[in-house]
C-alpha atoms as a PDB file:
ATOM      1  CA  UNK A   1    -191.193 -23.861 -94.712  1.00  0.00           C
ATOM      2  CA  UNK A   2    -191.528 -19.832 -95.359  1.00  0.00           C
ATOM      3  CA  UNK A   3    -189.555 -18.458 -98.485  1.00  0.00           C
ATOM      4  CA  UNK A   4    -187.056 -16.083 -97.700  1.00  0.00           C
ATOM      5  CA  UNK A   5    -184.447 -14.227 -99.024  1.00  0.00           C
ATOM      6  CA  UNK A   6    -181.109 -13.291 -98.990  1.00  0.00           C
ATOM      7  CA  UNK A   7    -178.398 -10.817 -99.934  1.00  0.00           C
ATOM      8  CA  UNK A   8    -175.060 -11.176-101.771  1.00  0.00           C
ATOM      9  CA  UNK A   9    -172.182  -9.632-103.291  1.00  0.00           C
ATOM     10  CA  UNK A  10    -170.003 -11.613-106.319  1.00  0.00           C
ATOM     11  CA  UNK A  11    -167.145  -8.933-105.212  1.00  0.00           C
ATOM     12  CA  UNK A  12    -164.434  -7.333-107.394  1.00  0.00           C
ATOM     13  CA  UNK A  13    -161.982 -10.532-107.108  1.00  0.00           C
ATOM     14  CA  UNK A  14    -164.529 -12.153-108.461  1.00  0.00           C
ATOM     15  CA  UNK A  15    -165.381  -9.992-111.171  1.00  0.00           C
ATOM     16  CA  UNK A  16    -161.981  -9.601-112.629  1.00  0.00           C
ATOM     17  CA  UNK A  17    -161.189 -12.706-112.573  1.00  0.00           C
ATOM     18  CA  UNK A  18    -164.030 -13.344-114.542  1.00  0.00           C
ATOM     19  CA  UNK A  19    -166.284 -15.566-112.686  1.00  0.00           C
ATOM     20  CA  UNK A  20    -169.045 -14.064-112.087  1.00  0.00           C
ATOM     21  CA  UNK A  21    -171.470 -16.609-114.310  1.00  0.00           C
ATOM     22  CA  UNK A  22    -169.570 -19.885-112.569  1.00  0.00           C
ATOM     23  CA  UNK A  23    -171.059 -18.207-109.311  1.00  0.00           C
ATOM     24  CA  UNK A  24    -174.329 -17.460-110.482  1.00  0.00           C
ATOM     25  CA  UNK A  25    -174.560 -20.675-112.082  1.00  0.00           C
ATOM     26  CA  UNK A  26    -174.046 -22.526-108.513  1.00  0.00           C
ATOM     27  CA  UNK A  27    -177.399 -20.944-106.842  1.00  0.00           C
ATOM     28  CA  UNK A  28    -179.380 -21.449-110.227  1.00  0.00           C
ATOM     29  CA  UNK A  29    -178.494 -25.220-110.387  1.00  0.00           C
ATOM     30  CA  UNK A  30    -178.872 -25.098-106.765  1.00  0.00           C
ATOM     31  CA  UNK A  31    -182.548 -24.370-107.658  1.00  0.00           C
ATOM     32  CA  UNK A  32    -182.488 -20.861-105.727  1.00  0.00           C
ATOM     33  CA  UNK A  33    -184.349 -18.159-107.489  1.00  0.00           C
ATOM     34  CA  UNK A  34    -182.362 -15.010-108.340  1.00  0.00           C
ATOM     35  CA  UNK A  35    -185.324 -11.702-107.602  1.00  0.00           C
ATOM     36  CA  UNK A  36    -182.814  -8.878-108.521  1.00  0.00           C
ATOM     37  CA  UNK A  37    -179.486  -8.650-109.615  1.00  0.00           C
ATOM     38  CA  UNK A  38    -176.857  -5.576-111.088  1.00  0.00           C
ATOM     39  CA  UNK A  39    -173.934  -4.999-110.916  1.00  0.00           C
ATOM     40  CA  UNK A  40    -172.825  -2.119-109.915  1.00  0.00           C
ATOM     41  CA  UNK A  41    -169.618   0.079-108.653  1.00  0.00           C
ATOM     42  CA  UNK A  42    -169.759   0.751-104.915  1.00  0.00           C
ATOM     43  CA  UNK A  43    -169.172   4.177-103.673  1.00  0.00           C
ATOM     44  CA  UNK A  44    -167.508   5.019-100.697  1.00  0.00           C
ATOM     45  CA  UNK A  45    -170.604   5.906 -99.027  1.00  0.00           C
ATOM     46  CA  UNK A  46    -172.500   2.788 -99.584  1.00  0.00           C
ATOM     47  CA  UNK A  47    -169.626   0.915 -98.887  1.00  0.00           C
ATOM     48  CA  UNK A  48    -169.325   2.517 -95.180  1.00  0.00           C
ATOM     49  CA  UNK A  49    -173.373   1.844 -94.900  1.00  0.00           C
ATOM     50  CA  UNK A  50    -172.537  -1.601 -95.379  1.00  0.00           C
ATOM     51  CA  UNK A  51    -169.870  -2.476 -93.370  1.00  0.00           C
ATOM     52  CA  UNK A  52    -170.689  -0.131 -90.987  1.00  0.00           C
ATOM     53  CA  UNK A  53    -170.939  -2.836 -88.190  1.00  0.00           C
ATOM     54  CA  UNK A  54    -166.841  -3.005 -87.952  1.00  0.00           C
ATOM     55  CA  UNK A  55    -166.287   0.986 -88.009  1.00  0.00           C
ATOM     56  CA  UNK A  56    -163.319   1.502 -85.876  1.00  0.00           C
ATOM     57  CA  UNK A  57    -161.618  -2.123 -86.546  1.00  0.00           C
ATOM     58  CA  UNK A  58    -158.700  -2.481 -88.207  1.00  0.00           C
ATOM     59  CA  UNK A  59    -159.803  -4.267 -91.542  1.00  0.00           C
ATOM     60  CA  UNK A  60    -162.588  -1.947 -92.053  1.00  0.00           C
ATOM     61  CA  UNK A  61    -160.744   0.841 -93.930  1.00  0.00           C
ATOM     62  CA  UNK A  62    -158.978  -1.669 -96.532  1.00  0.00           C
ATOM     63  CA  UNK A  63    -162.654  -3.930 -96.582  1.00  0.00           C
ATOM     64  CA  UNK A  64    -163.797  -0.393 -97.613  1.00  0.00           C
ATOM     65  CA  UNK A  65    -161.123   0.446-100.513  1.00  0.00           C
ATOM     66  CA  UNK A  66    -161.030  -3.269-101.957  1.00  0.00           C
ATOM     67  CA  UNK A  67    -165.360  -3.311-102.109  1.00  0.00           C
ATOM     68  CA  UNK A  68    -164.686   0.449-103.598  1.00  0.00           C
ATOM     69  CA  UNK A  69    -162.182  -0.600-106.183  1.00  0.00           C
ATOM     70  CA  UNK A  70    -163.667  -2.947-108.855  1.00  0.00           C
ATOM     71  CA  UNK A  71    -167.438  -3.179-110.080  1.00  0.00           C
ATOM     72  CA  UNK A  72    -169.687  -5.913-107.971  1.00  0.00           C
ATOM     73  CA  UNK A  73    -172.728  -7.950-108.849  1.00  0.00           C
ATOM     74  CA  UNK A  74    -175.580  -7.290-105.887  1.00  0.00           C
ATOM     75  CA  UNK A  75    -177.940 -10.094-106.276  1.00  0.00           C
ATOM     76  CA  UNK A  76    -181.491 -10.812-103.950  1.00  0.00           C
ATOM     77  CA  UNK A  77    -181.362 -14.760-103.886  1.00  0.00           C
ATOM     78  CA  UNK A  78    -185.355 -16.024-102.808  1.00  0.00           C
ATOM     79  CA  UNK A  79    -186.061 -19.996-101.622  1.00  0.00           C
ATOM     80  CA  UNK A  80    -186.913 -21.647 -98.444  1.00  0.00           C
ATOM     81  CA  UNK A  81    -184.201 -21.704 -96.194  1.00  0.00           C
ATOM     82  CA  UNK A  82    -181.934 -19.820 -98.850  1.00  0.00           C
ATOM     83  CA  UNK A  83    -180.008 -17.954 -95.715  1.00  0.00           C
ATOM     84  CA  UNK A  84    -178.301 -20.817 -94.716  1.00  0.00           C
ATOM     85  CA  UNK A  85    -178.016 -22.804 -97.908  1.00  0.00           C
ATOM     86  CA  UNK A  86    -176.251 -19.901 -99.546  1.00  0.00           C
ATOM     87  CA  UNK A  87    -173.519 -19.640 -96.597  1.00  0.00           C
ATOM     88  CA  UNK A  88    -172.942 -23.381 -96.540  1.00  0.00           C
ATOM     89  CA  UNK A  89    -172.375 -23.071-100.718  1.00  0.00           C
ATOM     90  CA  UNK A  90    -169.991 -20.290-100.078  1.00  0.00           C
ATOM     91  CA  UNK A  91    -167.879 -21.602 -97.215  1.00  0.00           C
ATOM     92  CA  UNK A  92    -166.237 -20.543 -94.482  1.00  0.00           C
ATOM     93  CA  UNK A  93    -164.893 -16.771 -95.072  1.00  0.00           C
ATOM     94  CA  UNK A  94    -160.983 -18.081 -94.744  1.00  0.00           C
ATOM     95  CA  UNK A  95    -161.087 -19.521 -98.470  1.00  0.00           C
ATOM     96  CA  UNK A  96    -158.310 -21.792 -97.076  1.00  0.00           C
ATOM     97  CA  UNK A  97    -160.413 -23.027 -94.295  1.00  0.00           C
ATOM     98  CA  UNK A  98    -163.453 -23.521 -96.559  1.00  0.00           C
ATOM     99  CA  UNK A  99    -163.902 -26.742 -98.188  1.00  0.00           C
ATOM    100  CA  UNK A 100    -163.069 -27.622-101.911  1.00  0.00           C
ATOM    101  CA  UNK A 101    -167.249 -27.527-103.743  1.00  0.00           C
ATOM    102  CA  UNK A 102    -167.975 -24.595-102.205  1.00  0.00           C
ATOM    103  CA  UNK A 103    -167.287 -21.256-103.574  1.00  0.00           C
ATOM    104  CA  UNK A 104    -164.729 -20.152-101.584  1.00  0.00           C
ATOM    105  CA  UNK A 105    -163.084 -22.987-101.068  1.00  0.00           C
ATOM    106  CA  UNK A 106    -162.883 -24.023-104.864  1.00  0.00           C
ATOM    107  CA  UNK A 107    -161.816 -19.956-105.946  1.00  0.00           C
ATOM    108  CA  UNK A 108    -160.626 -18.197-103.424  1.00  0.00           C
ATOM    109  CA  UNK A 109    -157.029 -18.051-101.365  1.00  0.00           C
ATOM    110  CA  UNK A 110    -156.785 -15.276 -99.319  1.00  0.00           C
ATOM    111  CA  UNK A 111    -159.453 -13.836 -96.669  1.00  0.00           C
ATOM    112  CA  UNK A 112    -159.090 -10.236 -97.573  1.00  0.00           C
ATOM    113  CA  UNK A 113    -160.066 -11.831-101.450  1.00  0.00           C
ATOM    114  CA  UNK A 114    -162.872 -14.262-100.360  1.00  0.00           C
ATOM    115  CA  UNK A 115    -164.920 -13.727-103.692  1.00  0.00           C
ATOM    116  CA  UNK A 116    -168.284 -13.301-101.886  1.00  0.00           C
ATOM    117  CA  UNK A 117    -170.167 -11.852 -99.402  1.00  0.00           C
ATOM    118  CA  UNK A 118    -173.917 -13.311 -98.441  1.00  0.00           C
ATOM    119  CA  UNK A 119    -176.064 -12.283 -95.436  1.00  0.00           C
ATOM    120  CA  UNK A 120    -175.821 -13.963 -91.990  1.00  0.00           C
ATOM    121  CA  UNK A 121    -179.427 -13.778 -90.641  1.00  0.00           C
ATOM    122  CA  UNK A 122    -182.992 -12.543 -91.784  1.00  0.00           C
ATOM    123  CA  UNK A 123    -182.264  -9.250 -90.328  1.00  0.00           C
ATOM    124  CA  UNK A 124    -178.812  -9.053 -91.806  1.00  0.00           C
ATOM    125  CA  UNK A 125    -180.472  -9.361 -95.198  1.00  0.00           C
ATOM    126  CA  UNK A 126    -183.299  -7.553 -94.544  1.00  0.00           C
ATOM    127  CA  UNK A 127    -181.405  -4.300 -93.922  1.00  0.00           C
ATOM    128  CA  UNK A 128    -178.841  -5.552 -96.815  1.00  0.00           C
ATOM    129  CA  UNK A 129    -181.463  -5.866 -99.419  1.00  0.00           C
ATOM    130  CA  UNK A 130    -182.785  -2.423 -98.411  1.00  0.00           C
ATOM    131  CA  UNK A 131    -179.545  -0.506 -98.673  1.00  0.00           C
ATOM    132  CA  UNK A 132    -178.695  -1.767-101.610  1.00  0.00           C
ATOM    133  CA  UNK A 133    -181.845  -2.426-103.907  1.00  0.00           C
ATOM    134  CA  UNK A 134    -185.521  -0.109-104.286  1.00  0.00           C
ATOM    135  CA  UNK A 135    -188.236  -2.206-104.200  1.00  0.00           C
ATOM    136  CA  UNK A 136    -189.178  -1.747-107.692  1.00  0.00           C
ATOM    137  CA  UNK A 137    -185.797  -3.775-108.668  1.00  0.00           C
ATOM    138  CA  UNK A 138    -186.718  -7.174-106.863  1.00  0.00           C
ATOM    139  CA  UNK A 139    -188.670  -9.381-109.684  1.00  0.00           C
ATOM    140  CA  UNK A 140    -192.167 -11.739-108.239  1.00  0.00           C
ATOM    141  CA  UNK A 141    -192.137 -14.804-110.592  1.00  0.00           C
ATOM    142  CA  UNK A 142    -192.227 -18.039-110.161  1.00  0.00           C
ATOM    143  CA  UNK A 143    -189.653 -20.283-111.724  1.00  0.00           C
ATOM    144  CA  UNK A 144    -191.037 -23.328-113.693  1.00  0.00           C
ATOM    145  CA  UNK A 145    -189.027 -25.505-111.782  1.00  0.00           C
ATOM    146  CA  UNK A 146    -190.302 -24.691-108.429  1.00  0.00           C
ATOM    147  CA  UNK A 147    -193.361 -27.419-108.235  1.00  0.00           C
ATOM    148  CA  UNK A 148    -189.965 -29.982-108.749  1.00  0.00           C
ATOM    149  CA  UNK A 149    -187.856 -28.692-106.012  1.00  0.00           C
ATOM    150  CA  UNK A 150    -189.638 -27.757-102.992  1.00  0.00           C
ATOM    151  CA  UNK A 151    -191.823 -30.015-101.264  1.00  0.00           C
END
């Protein structure tokens, strides 16, 4: 299985409310290898980069202000299949359709405050992880653990 990796946001719900290390501390016991991480607050440029895809609908303005309005952590999560094993650890995007262990469905209520936002597909993250981090930023190590957890 190849390594690859993915992009999220821990996003300003989140940050105020102060749970930014009970996230992080998910993927790390998870055995998923953080590459880059800062946090960061999103101008309104960036922020229209990003959610660029729904221009013109009608949640993209007030997606745009809420990302805008609070300081986010941006981290570049590596592993083998990490795409998919960070969206099933954060849940469907309706916190109150996502199940209770995962991340939304243990913090968050409301969709408009789901508390995180990962990639959906290699290309998703591909272009994510460009617009948001230089390549200088994203760390090559290997975690000590790694010879334990991946077969």
């Amino acid at each position: 299985m190849q390594k690859e990796r993915t992009f999220v946001i821990i996003k300003p719900d989140a940050v105020q409310r102060g749970i930014i290390g009970e996230i992080i501390s998910r993927f790390e016991r998870k055995g998923i290898k953080i590459v880059a991480m800062k946090m960061e607050s999103v101008s309104r440029e960036l922020a229209e980069k990003h959610y660029g895809v729904h221009k013109g609908k009608p949640f993209f303005e007030p997606t745009v202000e809420y990302i805008t309005s609070s300081p986010v952590v941006a981290l570049i999560l590596e592993g083998n299949n990490t795409i998919e094993m960070v969206r099933n650890m954060m849940g469907k995007t309706d916190p109150q359709k996502a199940e209770l262990g995962t991340i939304r469905g243990d913090f968050g209520q409301f969709i408009g405050r789901n508390i995180i936002h990962g990639s959906d597909g290699a290309d998703t993250a591909k272009f994510e992880i460009d617009l948001w981090f230089k390549q200088e930023e994203i760390s090559k190590y290997c975690r000590i653990d790694e010879d334990w957890l991946i077969e």
